[in-house]
Structure formats: C-alpha cells, structure tokens
N, C-alpha and C. Protein backbone atom coordinates (compact mmCIF):
# COMPACT_ATOMS: atom_id res chain seq x y z
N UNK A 1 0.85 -1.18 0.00
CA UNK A 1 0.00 0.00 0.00
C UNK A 1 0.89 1.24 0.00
N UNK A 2 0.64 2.32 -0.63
CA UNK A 2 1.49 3.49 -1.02
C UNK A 2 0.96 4.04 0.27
N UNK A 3 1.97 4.90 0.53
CA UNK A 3 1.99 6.19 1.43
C UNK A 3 1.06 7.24 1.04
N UNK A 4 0.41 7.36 1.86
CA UNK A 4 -0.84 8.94 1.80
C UNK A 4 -0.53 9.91 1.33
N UNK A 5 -1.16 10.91 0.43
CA UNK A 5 -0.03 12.08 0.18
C UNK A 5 0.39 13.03 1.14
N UNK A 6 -0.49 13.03 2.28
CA UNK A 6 0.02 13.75 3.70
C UNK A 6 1.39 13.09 4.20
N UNK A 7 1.50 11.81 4.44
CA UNK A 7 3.01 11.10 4.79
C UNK A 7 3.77 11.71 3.99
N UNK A 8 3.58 11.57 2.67
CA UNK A 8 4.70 11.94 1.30
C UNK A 8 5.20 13.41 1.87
N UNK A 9 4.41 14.23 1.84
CA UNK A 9 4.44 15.57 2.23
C UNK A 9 5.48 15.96 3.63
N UNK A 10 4.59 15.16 4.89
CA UNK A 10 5.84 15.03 5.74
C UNK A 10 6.60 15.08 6.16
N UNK A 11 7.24 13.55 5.07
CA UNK A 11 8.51 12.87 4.88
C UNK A 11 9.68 14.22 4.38
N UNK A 12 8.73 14.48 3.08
CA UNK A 12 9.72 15.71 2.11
C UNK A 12 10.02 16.91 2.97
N UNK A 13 9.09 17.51 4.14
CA UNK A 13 9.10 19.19 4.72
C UNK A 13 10.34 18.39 5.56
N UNK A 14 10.07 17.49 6.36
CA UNK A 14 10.98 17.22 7.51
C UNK A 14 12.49 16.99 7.15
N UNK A 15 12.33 16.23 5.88
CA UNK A 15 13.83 16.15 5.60
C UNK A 15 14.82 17.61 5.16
N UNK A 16 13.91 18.46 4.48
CA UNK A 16 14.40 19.74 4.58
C UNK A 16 14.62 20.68 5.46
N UNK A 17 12.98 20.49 6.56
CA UNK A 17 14.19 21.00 7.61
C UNK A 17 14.65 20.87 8.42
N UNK A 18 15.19 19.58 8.38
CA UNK A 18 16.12 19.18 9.40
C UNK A 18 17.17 19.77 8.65
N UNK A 19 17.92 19.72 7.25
CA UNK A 19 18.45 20.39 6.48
C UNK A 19 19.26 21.25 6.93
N UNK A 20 17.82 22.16 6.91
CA UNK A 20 18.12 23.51 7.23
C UNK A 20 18.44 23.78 8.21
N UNK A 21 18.26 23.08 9.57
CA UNK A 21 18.07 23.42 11.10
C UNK A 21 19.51 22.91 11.55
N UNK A 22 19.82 21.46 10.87
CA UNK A 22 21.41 21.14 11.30
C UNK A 22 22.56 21.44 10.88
N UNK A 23 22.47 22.33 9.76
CA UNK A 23 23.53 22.40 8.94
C UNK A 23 23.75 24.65 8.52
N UNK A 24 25.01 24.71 8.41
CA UNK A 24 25.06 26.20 8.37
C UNK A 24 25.01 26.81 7.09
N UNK A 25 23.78 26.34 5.93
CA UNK A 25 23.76 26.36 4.90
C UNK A 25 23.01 27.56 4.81
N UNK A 26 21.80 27.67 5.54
CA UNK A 26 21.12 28.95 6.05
C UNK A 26 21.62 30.50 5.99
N UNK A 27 22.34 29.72 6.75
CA UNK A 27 23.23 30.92 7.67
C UNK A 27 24.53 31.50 6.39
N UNK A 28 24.75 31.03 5.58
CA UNK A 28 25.37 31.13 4.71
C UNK A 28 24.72 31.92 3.47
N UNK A 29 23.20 31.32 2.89
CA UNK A 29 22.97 31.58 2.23
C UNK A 29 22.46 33.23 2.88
N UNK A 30 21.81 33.02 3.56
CA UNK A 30 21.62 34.66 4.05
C UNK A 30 22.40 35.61 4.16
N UNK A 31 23.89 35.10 4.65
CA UNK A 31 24.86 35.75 4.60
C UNK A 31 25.01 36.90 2.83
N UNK A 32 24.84 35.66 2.28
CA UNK A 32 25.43 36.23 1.49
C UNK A 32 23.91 37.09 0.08
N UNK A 33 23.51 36.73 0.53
CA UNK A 33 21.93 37.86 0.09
C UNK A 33 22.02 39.26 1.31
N UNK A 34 22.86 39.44 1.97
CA UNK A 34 22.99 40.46 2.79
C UNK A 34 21.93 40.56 3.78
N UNK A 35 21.51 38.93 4.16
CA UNK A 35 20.45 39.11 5.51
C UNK A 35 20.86 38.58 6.75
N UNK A 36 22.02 38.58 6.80
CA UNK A 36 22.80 37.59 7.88
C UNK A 36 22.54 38.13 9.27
N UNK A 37 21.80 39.31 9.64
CA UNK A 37 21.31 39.50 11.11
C UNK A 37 19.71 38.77 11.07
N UNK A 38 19.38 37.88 10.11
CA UNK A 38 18.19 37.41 10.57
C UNK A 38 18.42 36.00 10.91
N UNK A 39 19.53 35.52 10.74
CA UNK A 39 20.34 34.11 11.43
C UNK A 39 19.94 33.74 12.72
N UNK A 40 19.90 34.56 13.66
CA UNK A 40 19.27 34.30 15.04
C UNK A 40 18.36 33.71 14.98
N UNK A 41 17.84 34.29 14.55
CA UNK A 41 15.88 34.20 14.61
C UNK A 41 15.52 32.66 13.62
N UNK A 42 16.62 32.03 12.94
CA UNK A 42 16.01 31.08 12.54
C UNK A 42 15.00 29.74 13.01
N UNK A 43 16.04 29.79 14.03
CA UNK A 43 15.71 28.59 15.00
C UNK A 43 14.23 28.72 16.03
N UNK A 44 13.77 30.69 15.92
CA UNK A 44 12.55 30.46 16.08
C UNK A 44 11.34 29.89 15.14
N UNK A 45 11.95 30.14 13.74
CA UNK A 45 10.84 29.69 12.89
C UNK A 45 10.72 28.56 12.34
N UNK A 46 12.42 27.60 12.13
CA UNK A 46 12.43 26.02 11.62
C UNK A 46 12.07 25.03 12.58
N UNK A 47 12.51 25.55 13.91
CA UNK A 47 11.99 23.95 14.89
C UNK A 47 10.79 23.63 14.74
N UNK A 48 9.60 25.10 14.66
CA UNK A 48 8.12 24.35 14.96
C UNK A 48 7.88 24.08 13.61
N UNK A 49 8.70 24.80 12.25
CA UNK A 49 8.23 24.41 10.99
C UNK A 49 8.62 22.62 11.23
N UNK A 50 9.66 22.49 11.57
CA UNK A 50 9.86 20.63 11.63
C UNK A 50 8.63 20.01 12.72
N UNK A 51 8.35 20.53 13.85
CA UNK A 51 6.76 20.12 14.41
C UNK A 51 5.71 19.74 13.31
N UNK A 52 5.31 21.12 12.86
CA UNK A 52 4.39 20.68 11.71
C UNK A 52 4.78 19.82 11.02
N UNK A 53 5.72 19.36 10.31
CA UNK A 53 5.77 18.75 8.97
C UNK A 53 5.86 17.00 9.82
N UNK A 54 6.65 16.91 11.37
CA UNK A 54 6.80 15.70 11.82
C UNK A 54 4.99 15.33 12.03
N UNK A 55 4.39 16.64 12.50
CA UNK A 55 2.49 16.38 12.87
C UNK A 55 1.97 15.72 11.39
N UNK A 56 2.02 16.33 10.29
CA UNK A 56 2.05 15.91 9.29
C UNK A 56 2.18 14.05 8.96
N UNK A 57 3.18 14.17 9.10
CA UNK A 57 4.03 12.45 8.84
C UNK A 57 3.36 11.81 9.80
N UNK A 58 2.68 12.12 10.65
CA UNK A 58 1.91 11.12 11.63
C UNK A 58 0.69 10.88 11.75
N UNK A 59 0.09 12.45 11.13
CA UNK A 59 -1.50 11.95 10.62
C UNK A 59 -1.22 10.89 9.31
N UNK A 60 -0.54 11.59 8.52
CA UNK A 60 -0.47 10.86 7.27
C UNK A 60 -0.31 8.95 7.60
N UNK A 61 0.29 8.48 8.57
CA UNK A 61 0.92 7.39 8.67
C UNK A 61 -0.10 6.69 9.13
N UNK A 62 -1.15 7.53 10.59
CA UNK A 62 -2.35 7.05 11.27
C UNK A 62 -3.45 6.77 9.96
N UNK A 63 -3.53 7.57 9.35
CA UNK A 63 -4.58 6.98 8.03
C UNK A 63 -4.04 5.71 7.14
N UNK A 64 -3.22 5.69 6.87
CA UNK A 64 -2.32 4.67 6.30
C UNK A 64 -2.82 3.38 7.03
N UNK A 65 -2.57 3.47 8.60
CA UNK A 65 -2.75 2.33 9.42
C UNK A 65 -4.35 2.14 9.14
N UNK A 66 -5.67 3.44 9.55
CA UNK A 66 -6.57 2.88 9.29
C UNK A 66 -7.12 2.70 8.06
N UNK A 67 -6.97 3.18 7.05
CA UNK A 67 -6.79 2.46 5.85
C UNK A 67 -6.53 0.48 5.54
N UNK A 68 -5.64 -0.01 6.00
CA UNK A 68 -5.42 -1.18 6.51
C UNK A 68 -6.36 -1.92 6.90
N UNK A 69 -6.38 -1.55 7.92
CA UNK A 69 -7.56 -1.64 9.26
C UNK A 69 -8.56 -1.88 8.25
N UNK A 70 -9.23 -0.81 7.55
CA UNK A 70 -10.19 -1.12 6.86
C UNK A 70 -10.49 -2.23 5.49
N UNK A 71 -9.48 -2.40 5.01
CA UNK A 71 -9.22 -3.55 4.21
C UNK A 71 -9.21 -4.64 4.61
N UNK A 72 -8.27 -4.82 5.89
CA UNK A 72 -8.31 -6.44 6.37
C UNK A 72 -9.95 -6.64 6.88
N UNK A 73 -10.45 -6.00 7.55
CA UNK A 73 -11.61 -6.19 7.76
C UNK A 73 -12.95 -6.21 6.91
N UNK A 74 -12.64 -5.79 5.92
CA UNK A 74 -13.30 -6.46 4.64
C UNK A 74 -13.57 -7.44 4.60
C-alpha cells in the first residue's frame, strides 16, 4: 500500500528542515543575500516548521494504518 499524500508531504518538509536546522547552509545563504542579522531568529521559525511537517508524517501514517484496518476487515 502506497503512502498517503500527507506522509509523502511530511517525509519531504521534515527532511528539509532538518536540512536547514542542522547544517550552516542557512546561515550562509543569508549571509550572502545580505540578511545575515536574521540568522538568530532562525531557529525560532524552523523547529516548529519541523513540528508541523513531523504532525504531518503522523496523521499521514495514522490513516495509512486505518486504511489497513479497513481492508483487512473487509
């Protein structure tokens, strides 16, 4: 059974920003677009963006399961 397109979705936000959140690629690229005093402030806006996208991957996964659920019991 394929993955929900909410899982798909997820899968894809979370892996980016974890990306973004572990690595000083950010912080670089801003640097160099001349926004590098908004570097601080990232970590207020990617952690809960990775919340959502992990909330995401878990509805998506819970339908998946009852999806299942509903087939075997067919």
């Amino acid at each position: 059974m394929k993955l929900p397109r909410l899982a798909r979705l997820g899968i894809i936000g979370t892996i980016l920003t974890c990306v973004a959140c572990f690595t000083p690629v950010a912080v670089i690229l801003l640097g160099g677009i001349g926004l590098a005093t908004w570097a601080g402030y990232l970590d207020y806006n990617l952690f809960p963006l990775l919340a959502v996208f992990i909330g995401l991957l878990a509805v998506g996964l819970i339908q998946r399961r009852r999806g299942k659920k509903q087939v075997e019991g067919s």
